[in-house]
Protein backbone atom coordinates (compact mmCIF):
# COMPACT_ATOMS: atom_id res chain seq x y z
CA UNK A 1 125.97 -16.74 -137.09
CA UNK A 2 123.42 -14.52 -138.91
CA UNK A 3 122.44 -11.09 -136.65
CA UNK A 4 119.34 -11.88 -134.90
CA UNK A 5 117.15 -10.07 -131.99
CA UNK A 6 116.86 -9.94 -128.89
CA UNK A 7 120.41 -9.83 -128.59
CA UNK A 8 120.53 -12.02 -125.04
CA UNK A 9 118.46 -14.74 -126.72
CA UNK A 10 121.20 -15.51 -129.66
CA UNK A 11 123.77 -15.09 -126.70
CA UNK A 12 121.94 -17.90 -124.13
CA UNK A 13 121.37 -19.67 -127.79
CA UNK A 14 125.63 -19.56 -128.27
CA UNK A 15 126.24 -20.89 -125.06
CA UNK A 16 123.79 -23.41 -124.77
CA UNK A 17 125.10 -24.81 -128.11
CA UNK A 18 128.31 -25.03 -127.08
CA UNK A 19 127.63 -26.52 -123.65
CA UNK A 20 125.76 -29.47 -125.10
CA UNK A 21 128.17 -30.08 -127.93
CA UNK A 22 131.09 -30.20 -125.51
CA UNK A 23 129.25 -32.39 -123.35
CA UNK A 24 128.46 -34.84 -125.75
CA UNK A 25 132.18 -34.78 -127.08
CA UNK A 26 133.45 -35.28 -123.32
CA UNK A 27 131.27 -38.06 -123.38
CA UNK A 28 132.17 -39.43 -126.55
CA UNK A 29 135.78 -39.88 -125.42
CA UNK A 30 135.23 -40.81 -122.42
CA UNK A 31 133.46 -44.12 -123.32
CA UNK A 32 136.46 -44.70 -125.36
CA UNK A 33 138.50 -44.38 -122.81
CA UNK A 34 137.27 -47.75 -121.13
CA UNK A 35 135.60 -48.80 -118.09
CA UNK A 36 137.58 -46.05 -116.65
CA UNK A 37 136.76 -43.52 -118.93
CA UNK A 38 132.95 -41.96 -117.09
CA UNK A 39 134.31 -42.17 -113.47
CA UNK A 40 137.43 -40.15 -114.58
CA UNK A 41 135.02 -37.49 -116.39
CA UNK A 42 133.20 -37.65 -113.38
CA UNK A 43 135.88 -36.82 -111.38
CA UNK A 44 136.92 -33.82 -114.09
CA UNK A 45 133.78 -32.57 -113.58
CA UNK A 46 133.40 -32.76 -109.84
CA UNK A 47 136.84 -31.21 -108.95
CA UNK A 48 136.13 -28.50 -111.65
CA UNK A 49 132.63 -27.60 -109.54
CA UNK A 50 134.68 -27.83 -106.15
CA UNK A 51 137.39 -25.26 -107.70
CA UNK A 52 134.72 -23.24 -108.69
CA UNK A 53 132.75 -22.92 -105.41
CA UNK A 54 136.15 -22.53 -103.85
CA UNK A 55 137.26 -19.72 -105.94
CA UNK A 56 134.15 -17.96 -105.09
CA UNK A 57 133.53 -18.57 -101.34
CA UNK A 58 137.58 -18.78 -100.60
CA UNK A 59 136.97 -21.37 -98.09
CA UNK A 60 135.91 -25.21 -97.57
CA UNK A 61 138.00 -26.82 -100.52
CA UNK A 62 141.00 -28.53 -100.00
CA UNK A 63 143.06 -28.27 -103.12
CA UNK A 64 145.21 -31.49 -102.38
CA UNK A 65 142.30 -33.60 -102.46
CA UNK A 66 140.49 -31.76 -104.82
CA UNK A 67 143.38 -32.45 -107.69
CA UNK A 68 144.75 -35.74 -105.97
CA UNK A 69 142.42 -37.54 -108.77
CA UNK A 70 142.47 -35.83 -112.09
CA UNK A 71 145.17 -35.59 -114.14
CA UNK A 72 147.25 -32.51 -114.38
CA UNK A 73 147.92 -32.41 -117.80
CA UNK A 74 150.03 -35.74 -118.43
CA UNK A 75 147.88 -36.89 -120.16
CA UNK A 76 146.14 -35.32 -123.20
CA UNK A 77 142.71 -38.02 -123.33
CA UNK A 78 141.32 -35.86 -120.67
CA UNK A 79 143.65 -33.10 -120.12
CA UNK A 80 142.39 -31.57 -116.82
CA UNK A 81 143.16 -27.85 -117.12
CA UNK A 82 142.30 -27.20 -120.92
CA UNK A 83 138.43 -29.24 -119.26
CA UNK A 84 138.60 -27.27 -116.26
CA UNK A 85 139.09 -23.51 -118.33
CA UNK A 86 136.23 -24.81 -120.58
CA UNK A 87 134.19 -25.52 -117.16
CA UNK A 88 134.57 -22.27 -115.83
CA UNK A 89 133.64 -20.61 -119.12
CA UNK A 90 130.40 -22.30 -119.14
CA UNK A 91 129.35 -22.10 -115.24
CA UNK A 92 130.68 -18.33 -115.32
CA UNK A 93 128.99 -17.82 -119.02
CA UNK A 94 125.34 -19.09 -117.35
CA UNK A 95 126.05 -16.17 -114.22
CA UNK A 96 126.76 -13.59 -116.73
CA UNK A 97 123.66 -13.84 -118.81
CA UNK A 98 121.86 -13.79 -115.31
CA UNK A 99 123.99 -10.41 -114.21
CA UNK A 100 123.16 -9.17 -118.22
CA UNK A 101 119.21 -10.04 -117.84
CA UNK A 102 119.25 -7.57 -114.66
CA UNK A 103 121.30 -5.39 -116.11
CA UNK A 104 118.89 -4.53 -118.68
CA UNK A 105 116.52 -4.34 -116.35
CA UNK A 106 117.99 -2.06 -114.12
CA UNK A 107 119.70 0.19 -116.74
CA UNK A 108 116.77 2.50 -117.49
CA UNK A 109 116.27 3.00 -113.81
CA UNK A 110 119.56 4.16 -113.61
CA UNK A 111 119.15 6.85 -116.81
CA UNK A 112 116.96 8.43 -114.64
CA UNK A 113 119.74 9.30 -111.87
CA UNK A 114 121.91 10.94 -114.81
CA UNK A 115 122.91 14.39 -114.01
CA UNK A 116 125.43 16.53 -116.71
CA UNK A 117 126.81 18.80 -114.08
CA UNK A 118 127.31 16.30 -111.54
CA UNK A 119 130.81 16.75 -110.65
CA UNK A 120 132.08 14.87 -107.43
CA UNK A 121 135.59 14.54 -105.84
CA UNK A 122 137.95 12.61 -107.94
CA UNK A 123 138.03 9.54 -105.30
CA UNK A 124 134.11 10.03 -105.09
CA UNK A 125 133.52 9.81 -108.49
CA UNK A 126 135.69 6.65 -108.47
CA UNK A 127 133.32 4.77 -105.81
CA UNK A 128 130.23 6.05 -107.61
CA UNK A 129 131.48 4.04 -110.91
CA UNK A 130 131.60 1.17 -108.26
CA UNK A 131 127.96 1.55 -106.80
CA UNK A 132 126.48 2.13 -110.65
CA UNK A 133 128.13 -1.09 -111.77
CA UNK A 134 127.13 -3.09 -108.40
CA UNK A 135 123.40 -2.24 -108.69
CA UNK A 136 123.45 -2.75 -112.75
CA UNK A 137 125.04 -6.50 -112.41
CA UNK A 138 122.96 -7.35 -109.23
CA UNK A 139 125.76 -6.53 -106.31
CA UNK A 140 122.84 -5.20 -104.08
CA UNK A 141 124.54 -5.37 -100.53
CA UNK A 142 127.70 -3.90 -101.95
CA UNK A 143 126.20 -1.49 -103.60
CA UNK A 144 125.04 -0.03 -100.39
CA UNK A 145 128.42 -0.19 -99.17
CA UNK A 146 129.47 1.32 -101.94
CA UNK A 147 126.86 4.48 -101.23
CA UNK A 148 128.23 4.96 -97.99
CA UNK A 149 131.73 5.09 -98.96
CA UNK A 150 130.88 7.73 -101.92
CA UNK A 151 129.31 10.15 -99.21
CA UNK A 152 132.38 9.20 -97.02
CA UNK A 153 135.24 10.64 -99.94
CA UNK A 154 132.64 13.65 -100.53
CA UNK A 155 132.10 15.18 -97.02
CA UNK A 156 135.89 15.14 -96.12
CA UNK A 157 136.35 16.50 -99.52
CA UNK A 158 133.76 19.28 -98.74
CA UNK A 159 133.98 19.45 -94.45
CA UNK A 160 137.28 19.99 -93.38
CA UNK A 161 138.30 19.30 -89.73
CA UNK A 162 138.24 23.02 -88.65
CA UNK A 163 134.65 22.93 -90.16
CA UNK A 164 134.04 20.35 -87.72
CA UNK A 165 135.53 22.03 -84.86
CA UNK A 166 133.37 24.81 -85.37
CA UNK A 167 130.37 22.49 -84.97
CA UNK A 168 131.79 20.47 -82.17
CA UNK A 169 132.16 23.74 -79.87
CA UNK A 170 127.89 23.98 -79.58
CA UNK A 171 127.49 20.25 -78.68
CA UNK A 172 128.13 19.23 -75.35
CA UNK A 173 130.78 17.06 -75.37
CA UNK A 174 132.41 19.35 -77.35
CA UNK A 175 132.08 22.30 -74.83
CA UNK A 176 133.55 20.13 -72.00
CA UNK A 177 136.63 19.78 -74.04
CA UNK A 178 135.99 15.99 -75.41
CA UNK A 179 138.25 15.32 -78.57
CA UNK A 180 136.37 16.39 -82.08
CA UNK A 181 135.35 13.26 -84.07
CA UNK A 182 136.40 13.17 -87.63
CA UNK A 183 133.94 10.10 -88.92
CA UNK A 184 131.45 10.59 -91.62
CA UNK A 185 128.57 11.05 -88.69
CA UNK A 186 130.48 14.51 -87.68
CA UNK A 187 130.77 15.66 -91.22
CA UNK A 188 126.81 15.28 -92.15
CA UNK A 189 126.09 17.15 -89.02
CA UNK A 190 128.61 19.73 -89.87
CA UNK A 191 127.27 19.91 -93.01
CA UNK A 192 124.07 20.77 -91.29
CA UNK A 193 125.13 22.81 -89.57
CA UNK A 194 127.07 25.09 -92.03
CA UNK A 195 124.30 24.42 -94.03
CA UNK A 196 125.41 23.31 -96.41
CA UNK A 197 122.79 20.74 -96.70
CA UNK A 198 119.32 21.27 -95.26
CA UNK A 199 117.84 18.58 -92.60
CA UNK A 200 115.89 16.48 -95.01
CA UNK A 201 119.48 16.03 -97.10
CA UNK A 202 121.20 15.44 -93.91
CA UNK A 203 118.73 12.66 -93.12
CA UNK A 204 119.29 11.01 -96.45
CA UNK A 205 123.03 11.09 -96.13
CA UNK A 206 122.56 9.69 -92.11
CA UNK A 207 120.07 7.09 -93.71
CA UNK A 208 122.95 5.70 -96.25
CA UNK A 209 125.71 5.74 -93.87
CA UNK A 210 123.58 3.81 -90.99
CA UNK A 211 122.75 1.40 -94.32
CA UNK A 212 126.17 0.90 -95.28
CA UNK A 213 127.56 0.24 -91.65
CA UNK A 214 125.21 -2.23 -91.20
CA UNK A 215 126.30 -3.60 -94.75
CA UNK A 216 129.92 -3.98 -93.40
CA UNK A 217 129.09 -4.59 -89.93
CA UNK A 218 125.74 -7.33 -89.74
CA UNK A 219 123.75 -8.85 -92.64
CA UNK A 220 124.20 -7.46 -95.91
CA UNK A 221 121.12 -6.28 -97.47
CA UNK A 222 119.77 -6.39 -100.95
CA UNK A 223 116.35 -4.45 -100.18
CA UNK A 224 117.73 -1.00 -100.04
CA UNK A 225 120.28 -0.06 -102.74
CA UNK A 226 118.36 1.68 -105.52
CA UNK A 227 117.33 3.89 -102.58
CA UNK A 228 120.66 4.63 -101.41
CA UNK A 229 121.61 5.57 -104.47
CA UNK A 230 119.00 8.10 -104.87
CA UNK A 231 119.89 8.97 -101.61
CA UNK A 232 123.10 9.36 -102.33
CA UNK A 233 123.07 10.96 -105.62
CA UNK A 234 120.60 14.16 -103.58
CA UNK A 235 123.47 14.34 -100.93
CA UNK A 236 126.05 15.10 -103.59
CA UNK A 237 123.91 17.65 -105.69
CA UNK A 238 122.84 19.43 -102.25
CA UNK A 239 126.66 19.39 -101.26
CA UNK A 240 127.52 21.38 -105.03
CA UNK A 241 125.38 23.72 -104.74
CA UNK A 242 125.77 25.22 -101.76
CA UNK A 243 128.91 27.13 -100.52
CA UNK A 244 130.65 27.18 -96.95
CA UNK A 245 129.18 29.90 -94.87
């Protein structure tokens, strides 16, 4: 195959090549096969798509049926796993030149949140990998969660519990002797508090917790992530450059 651009074009090119050719093959032997031959491709094909939805949803496919049909490999005319792996290859191959298209898309957006002295917590860093690759490949909801649970591994890196106490003692609850929270909530307003971040930060990193409960807890949301991440990525800078007082 000679080098050609845009890369994703010879890519979609490849696959679509090789997804008609098989299918004409497939069809090819199946006529062979008989009077037989299309309904048993038909059946290849529609146990292949109910593995596949099953795989992805993990729920509403019974696997006994599913295979009860198809041949398992005793036979090699239409060998059922060799068509299945060939299935998935193509269905997943079509979802990850979708996930590549917004990808590209979203890449240069995310140049723009690059930082060279950024230096989170280990396990921070480790979720921030996770939100960069959710938002690049399309994982909008999850990349919210994602946010949340960056800002969760950085504030009880950077607000310990007698922090927290400290702040506790001037609320309320905390002066009629109720028991000091230790949830992400109590650690932004510590933060504050200490300030180490001022109340605009402390707003942003309120904003991407509330997001990401509501991620985990009701109806995940796409409309929101690049600003959590931004969000996010303010929270993290504020928290480095300013020192417990």
């Amino acid at each position: 195959m000679s080098y050609e651009f845009p890369a994703w074009c010879q890519m979609e090119t490849a696959l679509d090549d090789y997804e008609q050719g098989r299918g004409a093959d497939l069809r090819a032997k199946a006529k062979k096969l008989g009077p037989d031959g299309e309904q048993r491709l038909q059946q290849v094909n529609q146990a292949s798509d109910a593995l596949m939805k099953g795989a992805q949803e993990l729920t509403g496919v019974d696997i006994v049926e599913t295979l009860r049909d198809v041949s398992i490999g005793e036979k090699n005319d239409l060998p059922f796993r060799g068509l299945l792996d060939e299935h998935v290859c193509i269905k997943f191959g079509w979802e990850v030149m979708e996930m590549l298209s917004t990808a590209r898309d979203r890449f240069n957006t995310l140049v723009l949140v690059i930082q060279a002295n950024r230096n989170p917590s280990t396990h921070a860093k480790a979720f921030l990998r996770r939100v960069a690759r959710c938002y690049l490949f399309g994982f909008d909801s999850e990349c919210v969660v994602m946010c949340r649970a960056v800002l969760d591994s950085e504030f009880k890196v950077a607000i310990q519990k007698s922090n927290i106490n400290k702040w506790w003692k001037t609320t309320d609850k905390g002066k009629k002797g109720k028991c000091t929270p230790e949830n992400l909530c109590a650690r932004i307003k510590t933060a504050s508090y200490l300030e180490r971040i001022d109340a605009d930060t402390a707003s942003k990193a309120d904003n991407v917790r509330k997001n990401g409960n509501d991620g985990v807890h009701k109806t995940p949301s796409s409309a929101k992530a690049l600003d959590c991440i931004w969000k996010t990525v303010c929270v993290i800078d504020a928290l480095a450059s300013n020192s417990v007082k």
